[in-house]
Protein backbone atom coordinates (compact mmCIF):
# COMPACT_ATOMS: atom_id res chain seq x y z
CA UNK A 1 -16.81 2.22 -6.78
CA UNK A 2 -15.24 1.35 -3.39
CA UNK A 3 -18.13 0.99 -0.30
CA UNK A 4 -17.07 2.81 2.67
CA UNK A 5 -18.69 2.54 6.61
CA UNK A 6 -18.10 5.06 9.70
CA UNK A 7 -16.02 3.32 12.21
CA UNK A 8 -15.13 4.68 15.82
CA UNK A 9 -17.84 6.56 17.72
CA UNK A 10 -19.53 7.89 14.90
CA UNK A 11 -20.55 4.81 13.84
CA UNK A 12 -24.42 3.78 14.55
CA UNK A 13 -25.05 0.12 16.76
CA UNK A 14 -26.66 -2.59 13.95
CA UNK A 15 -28.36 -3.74 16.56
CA UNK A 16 -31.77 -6.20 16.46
CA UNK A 17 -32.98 -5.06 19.50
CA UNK A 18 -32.64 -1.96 21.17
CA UNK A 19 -31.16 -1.57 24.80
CA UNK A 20 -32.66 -0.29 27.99
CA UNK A 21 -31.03 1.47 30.80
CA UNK A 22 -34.20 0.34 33.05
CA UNK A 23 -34.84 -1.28 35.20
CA UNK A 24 -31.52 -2.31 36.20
CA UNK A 25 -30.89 -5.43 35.85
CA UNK A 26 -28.63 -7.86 37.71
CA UNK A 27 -27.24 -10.91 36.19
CA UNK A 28 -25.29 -14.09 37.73
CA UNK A 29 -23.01 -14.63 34.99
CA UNK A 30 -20.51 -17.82 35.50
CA UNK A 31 -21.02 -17.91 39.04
CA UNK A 32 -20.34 -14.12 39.87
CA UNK A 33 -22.75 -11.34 40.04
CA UNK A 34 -23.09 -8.37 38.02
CA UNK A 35 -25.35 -4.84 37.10
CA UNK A 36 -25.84 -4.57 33.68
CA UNK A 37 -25.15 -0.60 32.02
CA UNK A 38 -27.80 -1.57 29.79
CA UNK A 39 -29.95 -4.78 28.72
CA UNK A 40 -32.07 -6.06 25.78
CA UNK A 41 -33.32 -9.55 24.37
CA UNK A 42 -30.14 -10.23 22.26
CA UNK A 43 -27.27 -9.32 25.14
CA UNK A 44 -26.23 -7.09 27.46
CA UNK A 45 -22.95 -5.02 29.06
CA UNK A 46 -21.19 -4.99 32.16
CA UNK A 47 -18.37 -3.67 34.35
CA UNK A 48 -15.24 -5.97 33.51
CA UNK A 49 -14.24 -8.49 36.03
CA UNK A 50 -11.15 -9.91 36.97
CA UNK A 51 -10.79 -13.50 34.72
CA UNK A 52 -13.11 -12.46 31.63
CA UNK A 53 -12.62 -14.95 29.00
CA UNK A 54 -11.41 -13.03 25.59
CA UNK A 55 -13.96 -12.70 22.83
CA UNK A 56 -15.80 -14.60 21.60
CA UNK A 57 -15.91 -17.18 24.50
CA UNK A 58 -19.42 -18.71 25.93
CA UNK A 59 -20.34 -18.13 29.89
CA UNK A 60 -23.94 -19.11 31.62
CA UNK A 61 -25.88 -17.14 33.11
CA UNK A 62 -27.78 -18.21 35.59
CA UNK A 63 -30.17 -15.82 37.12
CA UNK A 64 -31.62 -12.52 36.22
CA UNK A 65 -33.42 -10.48 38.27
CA UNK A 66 -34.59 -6.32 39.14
CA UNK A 67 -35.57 -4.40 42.01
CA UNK A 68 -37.66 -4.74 44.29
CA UNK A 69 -37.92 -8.33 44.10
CA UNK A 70 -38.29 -9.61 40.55
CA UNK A 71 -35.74 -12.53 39.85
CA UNK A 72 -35.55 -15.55 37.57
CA UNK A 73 -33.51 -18.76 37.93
CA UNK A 74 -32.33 -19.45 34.36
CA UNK A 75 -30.10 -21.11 32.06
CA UNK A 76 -29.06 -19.12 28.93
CA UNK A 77 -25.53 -19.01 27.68
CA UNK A 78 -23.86 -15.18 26.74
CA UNK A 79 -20.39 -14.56 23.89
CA UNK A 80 -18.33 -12.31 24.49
CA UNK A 81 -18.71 -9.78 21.83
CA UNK A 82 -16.89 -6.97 22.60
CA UNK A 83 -14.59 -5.52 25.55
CA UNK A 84 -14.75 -1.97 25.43
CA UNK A 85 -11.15 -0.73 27.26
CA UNK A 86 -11.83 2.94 27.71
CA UNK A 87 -14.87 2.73 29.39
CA UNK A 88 -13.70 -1.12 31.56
CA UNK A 89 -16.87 -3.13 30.06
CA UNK A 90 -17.78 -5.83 28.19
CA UNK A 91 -20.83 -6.25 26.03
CA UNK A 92 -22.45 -9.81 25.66
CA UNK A 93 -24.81 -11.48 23.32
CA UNK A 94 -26.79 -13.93 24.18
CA UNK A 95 -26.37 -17.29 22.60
CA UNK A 96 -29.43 -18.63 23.57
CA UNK A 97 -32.64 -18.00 25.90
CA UNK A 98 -34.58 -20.37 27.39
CA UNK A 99 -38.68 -19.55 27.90
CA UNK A 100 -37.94 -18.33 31.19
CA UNK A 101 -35.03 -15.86 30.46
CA UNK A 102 -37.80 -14.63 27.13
CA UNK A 103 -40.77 -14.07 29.76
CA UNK A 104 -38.63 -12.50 32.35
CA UNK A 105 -37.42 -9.82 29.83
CA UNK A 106 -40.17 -9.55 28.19
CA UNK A 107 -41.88 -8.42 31.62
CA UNK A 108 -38.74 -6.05 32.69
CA UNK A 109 -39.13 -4.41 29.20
CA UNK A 110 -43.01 -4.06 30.24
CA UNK A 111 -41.59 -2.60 33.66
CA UNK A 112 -39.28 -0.27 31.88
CA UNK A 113 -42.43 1.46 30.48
CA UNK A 114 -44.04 1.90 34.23
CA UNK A 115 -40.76 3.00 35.50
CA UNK A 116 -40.42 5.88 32.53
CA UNK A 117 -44.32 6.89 33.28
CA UNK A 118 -43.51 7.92 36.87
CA UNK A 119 -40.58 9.52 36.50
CA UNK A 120 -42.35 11.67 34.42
């Protein structure tokens, strides 16, 4: 018997961890700066830029940070994984985290509950 899968929108993200819309975060990815549409402990996705390497190429990202005035100096490196065309993003994963990327995360994620509570 032949194993099929859903492809195309219909298809559900086998993802490890889930992403969050909030709080936004803002990344400094290869020297440039970005807003993520959404953000979670193994990657994240962005407006495309002018220059993006193709898939499956490595950039560092070198600070992460979320209003009002939570930021993080960092050094964690981010594939390519996907460039979505219709929609002008790309989605990252992250290679690697250092402690300081982890903890910072960590805490927006903790923020991200706060955030949610008052806009309630």
């Amino acid at each position: 018997m032949a194993n099929f899968f859903t492809v195309g929108k219909y298809r559900s993200h086998n993802r490890r961890d889930h992403r969050f819309e909030v709080p936004r975060l803002n990344i400094v990815l290869a020297g440039k700066h970005f807003e993520t549409y959404d953000w979670s402990l193994g990657g994240f996705r962005i407006q495309d830029f002018k220059g993006r390497p193709p898939v499956g190429n490595v950039l560092t990202v070198t600070e992460l940070s979320y209003p009002p005035a939570h930021h993080c100096k960092v050094n964690c490196k981010a594939t390519v994984t996907r460039v979505i065309l219709g929609r002008n993003q790309v989605a990252f994963s992250f290679q690697e985290l250092d402690e300081d990327a982890f903890n910072f995360l960590e805490a927006a994620s903790l923020q991200r509950l706060s955030i949610l509570s008052n806009s309630v």
